[in-house]
Protein backbone atom coordinates (compact mmCIF):
# COMPACT_ATOMS: atom_id res chain seq x y z
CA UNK A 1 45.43 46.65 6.70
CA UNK A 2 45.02 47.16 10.60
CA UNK A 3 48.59 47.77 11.30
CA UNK A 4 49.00 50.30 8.25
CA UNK A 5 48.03 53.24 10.96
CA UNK A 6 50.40 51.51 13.18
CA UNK A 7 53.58 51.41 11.08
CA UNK A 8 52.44 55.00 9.32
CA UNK A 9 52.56 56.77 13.11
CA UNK A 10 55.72 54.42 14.06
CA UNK A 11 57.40 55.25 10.75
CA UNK A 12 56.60 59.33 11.73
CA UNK A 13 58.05 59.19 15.10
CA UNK A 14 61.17 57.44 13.71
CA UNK A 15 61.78 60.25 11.23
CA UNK A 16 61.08 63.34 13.77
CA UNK A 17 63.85 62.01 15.94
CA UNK A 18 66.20 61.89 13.04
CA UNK A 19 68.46 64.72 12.55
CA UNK A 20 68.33 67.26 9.18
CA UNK A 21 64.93 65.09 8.18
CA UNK A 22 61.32 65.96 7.99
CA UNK A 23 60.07 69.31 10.77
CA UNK A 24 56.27 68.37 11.74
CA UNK A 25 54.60 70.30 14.43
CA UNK A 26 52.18 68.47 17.10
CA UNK A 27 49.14 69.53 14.92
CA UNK A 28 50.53 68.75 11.91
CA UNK A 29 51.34 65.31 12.72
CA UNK A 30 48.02 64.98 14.44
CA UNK A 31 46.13 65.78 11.45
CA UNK A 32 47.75 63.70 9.39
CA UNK A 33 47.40 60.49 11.44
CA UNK A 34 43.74 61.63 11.92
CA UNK A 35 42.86 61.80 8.14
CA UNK A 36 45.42 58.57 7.31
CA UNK A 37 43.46 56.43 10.21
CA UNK A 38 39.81 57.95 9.17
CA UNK A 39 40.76 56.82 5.66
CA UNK A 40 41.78 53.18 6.54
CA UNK A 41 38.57 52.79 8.87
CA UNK A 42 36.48 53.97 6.23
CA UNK A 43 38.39 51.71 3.63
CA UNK A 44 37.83 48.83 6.45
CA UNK A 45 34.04 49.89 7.16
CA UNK A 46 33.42 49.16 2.90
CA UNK A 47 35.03 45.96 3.54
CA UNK A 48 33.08 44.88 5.98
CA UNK A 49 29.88 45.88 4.92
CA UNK A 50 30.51 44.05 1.37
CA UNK A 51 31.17 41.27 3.06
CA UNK A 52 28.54 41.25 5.39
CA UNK A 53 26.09 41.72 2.16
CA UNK A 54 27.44 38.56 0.46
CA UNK A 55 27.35 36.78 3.90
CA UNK A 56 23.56 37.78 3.60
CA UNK A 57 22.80 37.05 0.31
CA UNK A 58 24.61 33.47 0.92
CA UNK A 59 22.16 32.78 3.80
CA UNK A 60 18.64 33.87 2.18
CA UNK A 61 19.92 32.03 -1.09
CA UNK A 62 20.65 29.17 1.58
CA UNK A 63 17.10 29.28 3.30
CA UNK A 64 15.66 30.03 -0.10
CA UNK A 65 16.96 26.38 -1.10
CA UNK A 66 16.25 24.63 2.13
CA UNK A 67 12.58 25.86 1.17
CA UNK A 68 12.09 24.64 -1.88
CA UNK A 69 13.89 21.37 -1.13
CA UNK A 70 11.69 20.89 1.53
CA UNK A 71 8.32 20.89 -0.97
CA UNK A 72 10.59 19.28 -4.00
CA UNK A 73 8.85 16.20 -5.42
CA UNK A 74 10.71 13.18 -7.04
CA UNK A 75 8.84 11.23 -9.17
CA UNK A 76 10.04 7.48 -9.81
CA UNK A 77 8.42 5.26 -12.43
CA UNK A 78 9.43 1.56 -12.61
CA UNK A 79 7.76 -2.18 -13.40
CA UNK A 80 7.58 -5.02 -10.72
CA UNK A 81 6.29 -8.61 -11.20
CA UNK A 82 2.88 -9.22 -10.01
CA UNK A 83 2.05 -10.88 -6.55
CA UNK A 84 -0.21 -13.33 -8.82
CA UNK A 85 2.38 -14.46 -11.05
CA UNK A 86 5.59 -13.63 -11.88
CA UNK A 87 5.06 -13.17 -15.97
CA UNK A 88 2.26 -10.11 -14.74
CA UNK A 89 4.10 -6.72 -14.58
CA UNK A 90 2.57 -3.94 -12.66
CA UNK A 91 3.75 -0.25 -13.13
CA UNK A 92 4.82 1.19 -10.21
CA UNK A 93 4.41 5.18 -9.35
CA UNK A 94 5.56 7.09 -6.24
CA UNK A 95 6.62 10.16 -5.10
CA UNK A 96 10.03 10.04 -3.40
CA UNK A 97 10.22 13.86 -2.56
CA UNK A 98 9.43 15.94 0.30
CA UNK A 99 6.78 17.67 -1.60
CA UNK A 100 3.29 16.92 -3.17
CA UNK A 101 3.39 16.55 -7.15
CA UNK A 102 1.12 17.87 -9.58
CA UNK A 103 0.49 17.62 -13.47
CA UNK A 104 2.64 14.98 -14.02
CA UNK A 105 2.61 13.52 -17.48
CA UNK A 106 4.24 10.63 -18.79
CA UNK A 107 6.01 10.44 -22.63
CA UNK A 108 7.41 7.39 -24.15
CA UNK A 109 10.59 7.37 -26.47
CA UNK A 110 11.47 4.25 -27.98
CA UNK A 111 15.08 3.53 -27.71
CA UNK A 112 15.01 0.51 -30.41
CA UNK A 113 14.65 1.92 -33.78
CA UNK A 114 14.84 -1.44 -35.44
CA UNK A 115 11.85 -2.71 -33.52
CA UNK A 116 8.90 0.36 -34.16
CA UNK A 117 5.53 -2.21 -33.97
CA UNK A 118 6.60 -4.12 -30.76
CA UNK A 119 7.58 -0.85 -29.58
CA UNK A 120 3.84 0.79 -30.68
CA UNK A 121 1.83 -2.26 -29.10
CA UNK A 122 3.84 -1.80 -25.60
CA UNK A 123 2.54 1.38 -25.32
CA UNK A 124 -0.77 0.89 -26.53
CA UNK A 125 -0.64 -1.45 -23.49
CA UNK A 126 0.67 1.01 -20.90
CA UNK A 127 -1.69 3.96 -22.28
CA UNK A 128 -4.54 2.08 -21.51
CA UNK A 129 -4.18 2.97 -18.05
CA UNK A 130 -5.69 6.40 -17.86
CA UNK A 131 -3.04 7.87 -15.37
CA UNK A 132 -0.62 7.18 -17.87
CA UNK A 133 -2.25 8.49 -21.08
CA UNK A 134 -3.76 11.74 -19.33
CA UNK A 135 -1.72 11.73 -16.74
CA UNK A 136 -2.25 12.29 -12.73
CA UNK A 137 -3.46 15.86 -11.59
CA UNK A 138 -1.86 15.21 -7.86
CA UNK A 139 0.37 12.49 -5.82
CA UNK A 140 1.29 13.40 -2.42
CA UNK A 141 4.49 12.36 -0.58
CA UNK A 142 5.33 8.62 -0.65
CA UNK A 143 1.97 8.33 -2.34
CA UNK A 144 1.87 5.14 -5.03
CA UNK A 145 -0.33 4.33 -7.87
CA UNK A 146 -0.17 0.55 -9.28
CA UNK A 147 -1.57 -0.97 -12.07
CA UNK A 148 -1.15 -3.87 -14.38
CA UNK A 149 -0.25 -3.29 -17.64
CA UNK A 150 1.11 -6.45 -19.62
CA UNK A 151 1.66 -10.21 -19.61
CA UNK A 152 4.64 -11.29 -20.89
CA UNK A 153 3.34 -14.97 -22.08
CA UNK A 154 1.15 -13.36 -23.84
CA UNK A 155 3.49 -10.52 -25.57
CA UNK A 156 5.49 -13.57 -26.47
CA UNK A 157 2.83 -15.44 -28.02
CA UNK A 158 2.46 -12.23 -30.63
CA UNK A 159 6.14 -11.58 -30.92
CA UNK A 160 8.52 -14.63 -29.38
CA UNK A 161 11.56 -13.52 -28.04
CA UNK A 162 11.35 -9.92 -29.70
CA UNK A 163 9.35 -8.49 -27.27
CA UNK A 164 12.75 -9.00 -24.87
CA UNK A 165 14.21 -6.63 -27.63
CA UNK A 166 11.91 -3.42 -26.59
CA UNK A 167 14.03 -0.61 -25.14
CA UNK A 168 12.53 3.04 -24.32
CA UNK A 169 12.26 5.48 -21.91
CA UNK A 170 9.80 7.29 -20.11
CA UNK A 171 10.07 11.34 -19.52
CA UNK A 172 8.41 12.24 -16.59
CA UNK A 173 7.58 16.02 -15.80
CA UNK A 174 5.98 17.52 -13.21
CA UNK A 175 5.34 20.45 -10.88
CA UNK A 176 5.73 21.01 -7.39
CA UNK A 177 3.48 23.22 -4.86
CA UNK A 178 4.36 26.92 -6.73
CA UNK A 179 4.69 25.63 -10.19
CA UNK A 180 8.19 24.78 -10.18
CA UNK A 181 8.76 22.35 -13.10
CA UNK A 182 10.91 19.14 -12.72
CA UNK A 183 12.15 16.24 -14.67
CA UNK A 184 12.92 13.03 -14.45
CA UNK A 185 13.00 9.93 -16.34
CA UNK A 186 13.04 5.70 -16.19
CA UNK A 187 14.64 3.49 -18.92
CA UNK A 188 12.36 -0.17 -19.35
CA UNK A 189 15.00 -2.44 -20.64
CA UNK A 190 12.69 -5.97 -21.53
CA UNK A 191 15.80 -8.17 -21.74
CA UNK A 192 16.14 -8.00 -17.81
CA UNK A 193 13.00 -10.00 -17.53
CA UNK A 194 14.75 -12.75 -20.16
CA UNK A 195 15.29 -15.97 -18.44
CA UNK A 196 13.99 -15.04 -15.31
CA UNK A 197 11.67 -17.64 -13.93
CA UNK A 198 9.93 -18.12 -10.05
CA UNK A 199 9.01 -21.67 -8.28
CA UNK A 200 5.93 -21.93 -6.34
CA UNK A 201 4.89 -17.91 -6.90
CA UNK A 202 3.99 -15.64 -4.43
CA UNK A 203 3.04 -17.81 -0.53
CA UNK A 204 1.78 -14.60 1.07
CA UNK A 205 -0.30 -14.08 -2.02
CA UNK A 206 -1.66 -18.03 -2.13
CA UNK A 207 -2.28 -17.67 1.38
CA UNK A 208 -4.52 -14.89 1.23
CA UNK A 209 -6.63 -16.47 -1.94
CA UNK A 210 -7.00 -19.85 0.22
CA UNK A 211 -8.34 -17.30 2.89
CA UNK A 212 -10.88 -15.79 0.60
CA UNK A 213 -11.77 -18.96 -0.95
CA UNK A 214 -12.90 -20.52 2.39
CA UNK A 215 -14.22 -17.64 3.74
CA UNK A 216 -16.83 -17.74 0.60
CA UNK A 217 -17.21 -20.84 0.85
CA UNK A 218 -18.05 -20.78 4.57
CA UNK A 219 -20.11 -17.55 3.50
CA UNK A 220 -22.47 -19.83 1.33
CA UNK A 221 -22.82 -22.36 3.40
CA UNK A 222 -24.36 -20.42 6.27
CA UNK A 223 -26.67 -18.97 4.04
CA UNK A 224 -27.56 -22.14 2.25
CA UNK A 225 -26.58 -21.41 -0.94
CA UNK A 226 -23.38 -23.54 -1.29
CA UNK A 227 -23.41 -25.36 -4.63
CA UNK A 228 -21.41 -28.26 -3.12
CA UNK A 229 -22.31 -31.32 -0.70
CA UNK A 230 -20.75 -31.53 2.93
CA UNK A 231 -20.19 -35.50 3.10
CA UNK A 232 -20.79 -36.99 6.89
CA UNK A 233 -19.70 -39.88 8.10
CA UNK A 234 -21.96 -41.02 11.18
CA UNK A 235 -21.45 -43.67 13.80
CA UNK A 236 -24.03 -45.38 15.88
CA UNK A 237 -24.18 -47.64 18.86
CA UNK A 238 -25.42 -50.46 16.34
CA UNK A 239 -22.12 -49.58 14.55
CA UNK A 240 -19.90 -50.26 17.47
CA UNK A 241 -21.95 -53.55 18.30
CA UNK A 242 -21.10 -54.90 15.05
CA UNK A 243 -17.19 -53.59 15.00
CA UNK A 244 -16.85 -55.61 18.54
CA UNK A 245 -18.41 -58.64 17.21
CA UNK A 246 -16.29 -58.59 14.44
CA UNK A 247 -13.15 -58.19 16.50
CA UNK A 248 -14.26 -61.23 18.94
CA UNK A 249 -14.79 -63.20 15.61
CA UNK A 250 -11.15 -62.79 14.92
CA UNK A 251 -10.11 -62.98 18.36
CA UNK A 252 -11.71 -67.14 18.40
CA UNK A 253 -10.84 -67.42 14.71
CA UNK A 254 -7.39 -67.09 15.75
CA UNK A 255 -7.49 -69.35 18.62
CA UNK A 256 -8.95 -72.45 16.65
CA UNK A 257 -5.61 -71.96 14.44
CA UNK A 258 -3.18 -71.81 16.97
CA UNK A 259 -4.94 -74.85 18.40
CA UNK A 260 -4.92 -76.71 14.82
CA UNK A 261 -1.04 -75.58 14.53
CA UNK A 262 -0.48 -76.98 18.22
CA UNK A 263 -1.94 -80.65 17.03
């Protein structure tokens, strides 16, 4: 489009010089190059200003996203073994995002049809944790809440191995900072915890109970009200008397028999 004016004045020159073509006089062919290059610059000048508005409406729609990614929460919801013993499961909640969380309820689906009752006592289980039933008014980011919510010994006790059958899904929704609703969601598949034992449990966790223990015991003691009795073994001069007497005794015991042997 910038060489149109270009090849329209070159093209106009060409034909002048040709002989039995087109007459123009020097203000005739001035005008007409005038209003062909005003056209073309004003042609160029919409151009440019559409797309300099797009360019513009690219970048705020760019800043307007960097802005709301950068207050965005993430919810995740998942279950993790308990320190104490592996068959304890602990729910696990934290905010992933860049942004604070708010109103963030928690709905179960079961995903087993055939298995409705196992499926209702699970989440009697899990609703008795209040931040699960009502749900959490705010979590800040990389904020956690934990809590225990079932033993699996004992969910086999009432069920045997159909408990490991119990399938459903948790639909989490909450807000961000402005009210901007969000979604997300966790699947508990039970069979993953099938066959899965652990030797010895937890150390960090045994070493930290053998750490309380004796600190309460130690506790009591100083203050005299330990339950149990310290035993103490004491050892006297009288003691050590008798223990070197007894070791001379073998000392000439042993002498008479070599001397008996000798004879």
């Amino acid at each position: 489009m910038l060489l149109l004016p270009v090849v329209f004045i070159v093209g106009l020159i060409i034909g002048i010089n040709i002989d039995g073509t087109i007459t123009l006089s020097q203000d005739n062919l001035s005008s007409w190059v005038t209003a062909f290059a005003t056209v073309i610059i004003a042609i160029l000048t919409i151009v440019l200003a559409k797309e300099t508005w797009a360019l513009r409406n690219i970048q705020l729609n760019q800043i307007e996203t960097i802005r709301k990614d950068s207050i965005k929460p993430n919810i995740d919801f998942y279950l993790k073994s308990s320190p104490a013993a592996y068959s304890f499961i602990d729910i696990h909640i934290i905010n992933n995002g860049t942004g604070s969380a708010q109103n963030i309820t928690f709905n179960f689906i079961n995903n087993n049809a055939e298995e409705p009752e196992v499926f209702e006592h699970v989440k009697t289980l899990f609703e008795k944790l209040n931040i699960l039933k009502y749900g959490i008014s705010s979590l800040g980011v990389k904020e956690k809440r934990i809590g225990f919510v079932l033993n699996f010994i004992e969910l086999n006790q009432t069920h045997k191995d159909v408990i490991f059958n119990t399938n459903f899904t948790v639909h989490i929704n909450y807000e961000d900072i402005e009210g901007q609703k969000y979604k997300s969601k966790s699947t508990m598949n039970f069979s993953e915890f099938l066959g899965i034992s652990e030797l010895g449990g937890n150390p960090l966790y045994k070493i930290s109970n053998s750490i309380e223990k004796l600190q309460n015991d130690f506790n009591s003691f100083s203050k005299g009200r330990s339950s149990s009795k310290i035993k103490v073994d004491t050892y006297t001069s009288k003691d050590r008397k008798k223990a070197e007497e007894e070791v001379l005794q073998r000392i000439e015991d042993q002498k008479k028999s070599n001397e008996m042997a000798n004879k």
